[in-house]
N, C-alpha and C. Protein backbone atom coordinates (compact mmCIF):
# COMPACT_ATOMS: atom_id res chain seq x y z
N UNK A 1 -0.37 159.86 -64.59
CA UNK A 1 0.96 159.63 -64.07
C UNK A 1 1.91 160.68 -64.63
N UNK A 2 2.56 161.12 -63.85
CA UNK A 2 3.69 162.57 -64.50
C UNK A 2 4.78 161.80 -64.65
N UNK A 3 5.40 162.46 -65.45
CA UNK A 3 7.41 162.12 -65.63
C UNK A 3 7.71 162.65 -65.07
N UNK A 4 9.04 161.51 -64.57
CA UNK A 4 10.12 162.03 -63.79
C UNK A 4 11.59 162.27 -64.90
N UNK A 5 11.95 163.34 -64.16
CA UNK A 5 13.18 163.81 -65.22
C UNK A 5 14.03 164.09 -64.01
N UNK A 6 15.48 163.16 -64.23
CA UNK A 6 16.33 163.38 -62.91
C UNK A 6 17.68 163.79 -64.12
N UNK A 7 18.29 165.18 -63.46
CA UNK A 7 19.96 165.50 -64.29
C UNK A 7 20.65 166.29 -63.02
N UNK A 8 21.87 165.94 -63.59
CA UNK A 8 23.04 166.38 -62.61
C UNK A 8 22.79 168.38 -62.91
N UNK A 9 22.76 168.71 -61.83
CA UNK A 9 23.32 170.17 -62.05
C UNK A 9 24.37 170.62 -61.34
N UNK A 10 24.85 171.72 -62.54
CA UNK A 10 26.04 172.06 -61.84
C UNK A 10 26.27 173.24 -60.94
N UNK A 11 27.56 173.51 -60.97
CA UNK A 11 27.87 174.36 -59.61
C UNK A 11 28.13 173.51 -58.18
N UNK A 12 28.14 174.31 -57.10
CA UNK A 12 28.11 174.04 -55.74
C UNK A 12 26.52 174.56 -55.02
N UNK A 13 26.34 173.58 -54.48
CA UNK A 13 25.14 173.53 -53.95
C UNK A 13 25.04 173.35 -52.05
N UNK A 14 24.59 174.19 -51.37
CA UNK A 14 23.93 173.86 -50.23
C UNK A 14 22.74 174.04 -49.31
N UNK A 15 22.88 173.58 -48.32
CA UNK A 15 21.63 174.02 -47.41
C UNK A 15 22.36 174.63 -46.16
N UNK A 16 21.53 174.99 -45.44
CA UNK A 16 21.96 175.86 -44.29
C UNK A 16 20.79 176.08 -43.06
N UNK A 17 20.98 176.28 -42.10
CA UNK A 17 19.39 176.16 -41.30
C UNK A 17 19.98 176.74 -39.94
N UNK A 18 19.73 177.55 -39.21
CA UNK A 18 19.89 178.06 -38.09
C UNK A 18 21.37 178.44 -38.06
N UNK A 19 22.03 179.09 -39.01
CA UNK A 19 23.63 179.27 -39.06
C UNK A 19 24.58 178.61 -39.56
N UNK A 20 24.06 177.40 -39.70
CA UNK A 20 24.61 175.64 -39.93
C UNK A 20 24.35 175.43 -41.28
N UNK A 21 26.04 174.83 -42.07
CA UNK A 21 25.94 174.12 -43.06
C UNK A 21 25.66 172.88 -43.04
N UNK A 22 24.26 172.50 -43.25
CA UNK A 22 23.74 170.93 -43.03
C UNK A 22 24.98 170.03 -44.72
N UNK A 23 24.82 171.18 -45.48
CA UNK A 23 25.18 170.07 -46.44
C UNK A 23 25.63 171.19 -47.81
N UNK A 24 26.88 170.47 -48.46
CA UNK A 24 27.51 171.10 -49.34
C UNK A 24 27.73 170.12 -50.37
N UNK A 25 27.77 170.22 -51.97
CA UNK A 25 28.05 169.39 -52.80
C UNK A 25 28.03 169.75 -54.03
N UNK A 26 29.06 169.30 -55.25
CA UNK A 26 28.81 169.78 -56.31
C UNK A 26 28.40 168.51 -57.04
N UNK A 27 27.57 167.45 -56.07
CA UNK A 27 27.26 166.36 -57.18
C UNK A 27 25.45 166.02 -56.81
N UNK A 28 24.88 167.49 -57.06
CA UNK A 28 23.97 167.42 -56.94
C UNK A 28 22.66 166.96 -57.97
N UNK A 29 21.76 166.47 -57.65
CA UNK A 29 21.04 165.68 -58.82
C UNK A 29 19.37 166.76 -58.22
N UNK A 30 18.71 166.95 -59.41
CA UNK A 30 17.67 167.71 -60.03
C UNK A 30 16.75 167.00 -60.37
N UNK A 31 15.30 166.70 -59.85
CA UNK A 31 14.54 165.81 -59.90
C UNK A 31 13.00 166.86 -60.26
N UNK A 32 12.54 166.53 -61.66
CA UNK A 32 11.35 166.64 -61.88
C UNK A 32 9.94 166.42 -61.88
N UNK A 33 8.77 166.31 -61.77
CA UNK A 33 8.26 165.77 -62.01
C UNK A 33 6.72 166.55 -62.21
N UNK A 34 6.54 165.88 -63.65
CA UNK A 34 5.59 166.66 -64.22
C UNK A 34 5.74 168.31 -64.29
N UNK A 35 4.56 168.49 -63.94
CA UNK A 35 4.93 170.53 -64.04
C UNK A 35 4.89 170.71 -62.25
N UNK A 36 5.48 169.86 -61.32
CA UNK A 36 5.77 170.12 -60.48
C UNK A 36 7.11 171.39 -60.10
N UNK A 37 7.67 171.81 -59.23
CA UNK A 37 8.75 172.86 -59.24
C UNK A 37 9.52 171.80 -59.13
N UNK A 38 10.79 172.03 -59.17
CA UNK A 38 11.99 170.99 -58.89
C UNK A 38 12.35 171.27 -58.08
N UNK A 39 13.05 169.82 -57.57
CA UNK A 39 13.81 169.41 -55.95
C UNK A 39 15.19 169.19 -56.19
N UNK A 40 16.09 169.78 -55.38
CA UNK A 40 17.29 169.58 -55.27
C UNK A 40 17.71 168.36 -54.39
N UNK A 41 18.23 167.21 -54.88
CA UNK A 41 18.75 165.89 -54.19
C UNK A 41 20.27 166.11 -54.03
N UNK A 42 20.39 166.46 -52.75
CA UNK A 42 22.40 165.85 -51.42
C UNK A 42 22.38 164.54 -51.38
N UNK A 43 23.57 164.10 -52.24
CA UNK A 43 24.20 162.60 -51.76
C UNK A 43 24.48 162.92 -50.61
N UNK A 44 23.88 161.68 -49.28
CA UNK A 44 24.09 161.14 -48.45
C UNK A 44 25.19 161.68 -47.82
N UNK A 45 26.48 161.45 -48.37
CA UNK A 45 28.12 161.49 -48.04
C UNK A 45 27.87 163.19 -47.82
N UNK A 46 27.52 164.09 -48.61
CA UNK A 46 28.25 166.00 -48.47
C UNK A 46 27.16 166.17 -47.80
N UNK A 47 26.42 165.41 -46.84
CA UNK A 47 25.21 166.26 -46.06
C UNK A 47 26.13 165.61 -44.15
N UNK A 48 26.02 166.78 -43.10
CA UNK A 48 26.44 166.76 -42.07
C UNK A 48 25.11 165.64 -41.45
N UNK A 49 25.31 164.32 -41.34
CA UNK A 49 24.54 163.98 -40.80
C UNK A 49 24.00 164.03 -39.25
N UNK A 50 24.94 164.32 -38.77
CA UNK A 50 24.70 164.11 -37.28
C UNK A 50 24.22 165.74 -36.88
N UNK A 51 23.31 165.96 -37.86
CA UNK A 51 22.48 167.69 -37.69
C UNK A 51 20.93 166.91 -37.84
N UNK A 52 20.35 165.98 -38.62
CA UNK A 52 19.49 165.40 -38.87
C UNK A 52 19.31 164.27 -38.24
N UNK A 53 17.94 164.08 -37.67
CA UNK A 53 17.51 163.34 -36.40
C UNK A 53 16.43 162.20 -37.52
N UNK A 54 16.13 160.76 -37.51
CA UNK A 54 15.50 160.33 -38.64
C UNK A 54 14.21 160.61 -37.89
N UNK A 55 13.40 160.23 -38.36
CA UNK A 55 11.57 160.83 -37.88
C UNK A 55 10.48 159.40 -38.17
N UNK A 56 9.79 159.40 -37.71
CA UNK A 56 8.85 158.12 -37.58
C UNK A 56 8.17 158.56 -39.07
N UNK A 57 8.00 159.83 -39.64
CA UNK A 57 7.20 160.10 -40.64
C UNK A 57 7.11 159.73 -42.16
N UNK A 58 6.35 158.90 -42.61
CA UNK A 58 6.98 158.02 -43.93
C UNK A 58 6.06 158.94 -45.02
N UNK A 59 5.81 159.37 -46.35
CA UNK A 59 4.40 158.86 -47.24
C UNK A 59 5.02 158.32 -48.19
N UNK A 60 4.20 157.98 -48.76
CA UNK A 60 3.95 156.81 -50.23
C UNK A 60 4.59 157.16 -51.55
N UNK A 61 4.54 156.55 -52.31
CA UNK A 61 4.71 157.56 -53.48
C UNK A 61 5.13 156.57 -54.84
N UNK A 62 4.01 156.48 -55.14
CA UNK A 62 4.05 154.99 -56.44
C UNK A 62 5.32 155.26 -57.51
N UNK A 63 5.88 156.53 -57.76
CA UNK A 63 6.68 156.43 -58.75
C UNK A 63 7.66 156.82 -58.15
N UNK A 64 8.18 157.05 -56.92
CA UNK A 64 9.15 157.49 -56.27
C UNK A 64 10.09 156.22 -55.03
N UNK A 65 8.88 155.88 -54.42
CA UNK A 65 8.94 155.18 -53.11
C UNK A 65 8.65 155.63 -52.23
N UNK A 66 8.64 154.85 -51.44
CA UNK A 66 8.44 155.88 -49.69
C UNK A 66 9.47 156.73 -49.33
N UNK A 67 9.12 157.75 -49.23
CA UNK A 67 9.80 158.54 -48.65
C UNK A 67 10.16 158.54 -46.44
N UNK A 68 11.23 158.41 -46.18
CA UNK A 68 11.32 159.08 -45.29
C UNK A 68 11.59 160.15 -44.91
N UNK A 69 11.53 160.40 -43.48
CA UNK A 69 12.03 162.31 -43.15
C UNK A 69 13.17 162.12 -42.05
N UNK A 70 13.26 162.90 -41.87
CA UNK A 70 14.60 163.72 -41.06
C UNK A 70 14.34 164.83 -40.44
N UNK A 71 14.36 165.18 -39.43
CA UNK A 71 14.60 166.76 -38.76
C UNK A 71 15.42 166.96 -38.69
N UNK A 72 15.56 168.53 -38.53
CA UNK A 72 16.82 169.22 -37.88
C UNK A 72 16.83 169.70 -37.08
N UNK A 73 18.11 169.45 -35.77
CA UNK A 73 18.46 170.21 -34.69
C UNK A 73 19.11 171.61 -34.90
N UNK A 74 19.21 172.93 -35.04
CA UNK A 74 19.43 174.08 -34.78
C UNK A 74 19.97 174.49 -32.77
N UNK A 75 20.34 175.29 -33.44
CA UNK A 75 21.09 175.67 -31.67
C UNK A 75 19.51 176.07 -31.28
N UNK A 76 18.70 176.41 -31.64
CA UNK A 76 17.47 177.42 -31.04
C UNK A 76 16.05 176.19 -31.28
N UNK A 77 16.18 174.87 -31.96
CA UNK A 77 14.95 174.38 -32.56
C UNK A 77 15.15 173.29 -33.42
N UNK A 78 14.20 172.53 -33.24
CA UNK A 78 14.13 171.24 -34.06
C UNK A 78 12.94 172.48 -34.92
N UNK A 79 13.57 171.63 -36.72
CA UNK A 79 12.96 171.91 -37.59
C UNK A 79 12.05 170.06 -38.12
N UNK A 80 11.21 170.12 -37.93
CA UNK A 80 10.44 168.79 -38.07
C UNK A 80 10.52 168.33 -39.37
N UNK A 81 10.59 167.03 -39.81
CA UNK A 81 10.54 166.80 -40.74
C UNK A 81 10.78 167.54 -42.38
N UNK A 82 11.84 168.15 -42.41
CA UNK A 82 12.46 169.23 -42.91
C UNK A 82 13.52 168.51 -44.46
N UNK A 83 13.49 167.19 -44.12
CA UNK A 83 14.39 166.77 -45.39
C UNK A 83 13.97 165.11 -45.48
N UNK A 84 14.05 164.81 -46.59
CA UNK A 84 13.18 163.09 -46.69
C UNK A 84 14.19 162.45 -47.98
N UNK A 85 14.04 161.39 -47.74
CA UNK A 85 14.62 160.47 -48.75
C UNK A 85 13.93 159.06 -49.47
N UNK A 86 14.09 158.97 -50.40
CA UNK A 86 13.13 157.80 -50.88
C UNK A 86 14.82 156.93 -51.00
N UNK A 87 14.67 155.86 -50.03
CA UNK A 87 16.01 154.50 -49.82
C UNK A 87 16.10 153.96 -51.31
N UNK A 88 14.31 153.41 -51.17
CA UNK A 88 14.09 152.24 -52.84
C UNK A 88 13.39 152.72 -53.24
N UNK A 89 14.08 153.82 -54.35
CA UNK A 89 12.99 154.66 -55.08
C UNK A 89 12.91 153.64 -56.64
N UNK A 90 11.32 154.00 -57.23
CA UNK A 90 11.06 152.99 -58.40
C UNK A 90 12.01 153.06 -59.29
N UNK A 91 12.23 152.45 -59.85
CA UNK A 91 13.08 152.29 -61.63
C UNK A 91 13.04 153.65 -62.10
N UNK A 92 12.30 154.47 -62.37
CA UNK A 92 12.23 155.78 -62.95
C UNK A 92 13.15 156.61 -62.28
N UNK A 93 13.18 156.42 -60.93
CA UNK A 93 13.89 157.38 -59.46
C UNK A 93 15.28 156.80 -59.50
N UNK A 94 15.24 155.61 -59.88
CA UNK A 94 16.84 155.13 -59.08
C UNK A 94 17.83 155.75 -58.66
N UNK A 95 18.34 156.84 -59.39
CA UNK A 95 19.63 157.89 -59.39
C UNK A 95 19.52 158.62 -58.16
N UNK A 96 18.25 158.89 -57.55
CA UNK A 96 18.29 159.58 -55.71
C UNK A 96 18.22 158.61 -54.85
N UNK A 97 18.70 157.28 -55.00
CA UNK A 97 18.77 156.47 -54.13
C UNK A 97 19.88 157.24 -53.00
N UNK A 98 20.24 156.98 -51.86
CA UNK A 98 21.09 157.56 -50.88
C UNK A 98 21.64 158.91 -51.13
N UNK A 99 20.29 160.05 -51.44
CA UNK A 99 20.47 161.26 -51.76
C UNK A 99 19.22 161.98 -51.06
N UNK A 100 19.29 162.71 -50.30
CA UNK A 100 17.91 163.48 -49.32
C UNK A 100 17.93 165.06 -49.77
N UNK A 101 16.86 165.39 -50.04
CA UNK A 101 16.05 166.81 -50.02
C UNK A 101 15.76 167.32 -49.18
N UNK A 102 15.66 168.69 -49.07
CA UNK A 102 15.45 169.83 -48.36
C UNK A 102 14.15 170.42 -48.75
N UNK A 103 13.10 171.08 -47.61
CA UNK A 103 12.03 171.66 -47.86
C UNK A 103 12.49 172.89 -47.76
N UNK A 104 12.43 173.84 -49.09
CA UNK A 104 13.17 174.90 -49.02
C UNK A 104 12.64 176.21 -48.32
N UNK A 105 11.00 175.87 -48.17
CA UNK A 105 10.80 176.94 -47.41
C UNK A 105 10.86 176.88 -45.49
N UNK A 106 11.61 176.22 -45.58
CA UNK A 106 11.80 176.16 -43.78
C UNK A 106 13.61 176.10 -43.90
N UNK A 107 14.50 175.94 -44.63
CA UNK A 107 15.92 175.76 -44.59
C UNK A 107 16.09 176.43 -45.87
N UNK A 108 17.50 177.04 -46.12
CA UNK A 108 18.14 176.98 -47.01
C UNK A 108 18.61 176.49 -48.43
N UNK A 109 17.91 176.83 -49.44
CA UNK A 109 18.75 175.45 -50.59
C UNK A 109 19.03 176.92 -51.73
N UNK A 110 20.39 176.39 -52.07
CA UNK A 110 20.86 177.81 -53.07
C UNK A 110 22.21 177.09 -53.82
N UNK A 111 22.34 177.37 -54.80
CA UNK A 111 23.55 177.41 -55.83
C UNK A 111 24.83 178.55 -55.34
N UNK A 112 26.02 178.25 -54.96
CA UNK A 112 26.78 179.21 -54.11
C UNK A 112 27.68 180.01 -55.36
């Protein structure tokens, strides 16, 4: 079982995807786990929702929760399943509750 290590980082943070600021925030949260790379978590509220379509696509994830996904619409393309959120993430996770990630190699994620 790996640790999870969740901290606020600072700065301004966003994503971006076909021209489009999906999402801007400086109350971004940093989620570890194990010697995994780290994920950048958008509260809910500084992400443009109505750019993200929700997706039938769930997986598992014993120390996290289920994750769901999200696509994105682009003027040129749906990007599939491109950002996910764990709703009821375990006791260890709690702090990314109503906070969704970006897969950074298909969108944007950068410190501005």
């Amino acid at each position: 079982m790996n640790d999870i290590t969740i901290r606020a980082v600072k700065g301004i943070w966003t994503v971006r995807a076909g021209g489009a600021v999906l999402a801007e925030t400086e109350h971004a949260l940093e989620l570890t786990e194990g010697d995994n790379t780290p994920i950048v978590f958008f509260p809910r509220g500084d992400i443009a929702m109505m750019f993200l379509e929700p997706s039938i696509t769930r997986t598992p994830s014993a120390m996290l929760g289920e994750a769901a996904f999200f696509s994105v619409q682009t003027k040129s393309e749906l990007i599939q399943d491109v950002a996910w959120s764990h709703e009821t993430p375990g006791n260890a996770a709690a702090e990314i509750a109503g906070h969704l990630a970006f897969d950074r190699d298909r969108v944007t994620v950068e410190e501005i």
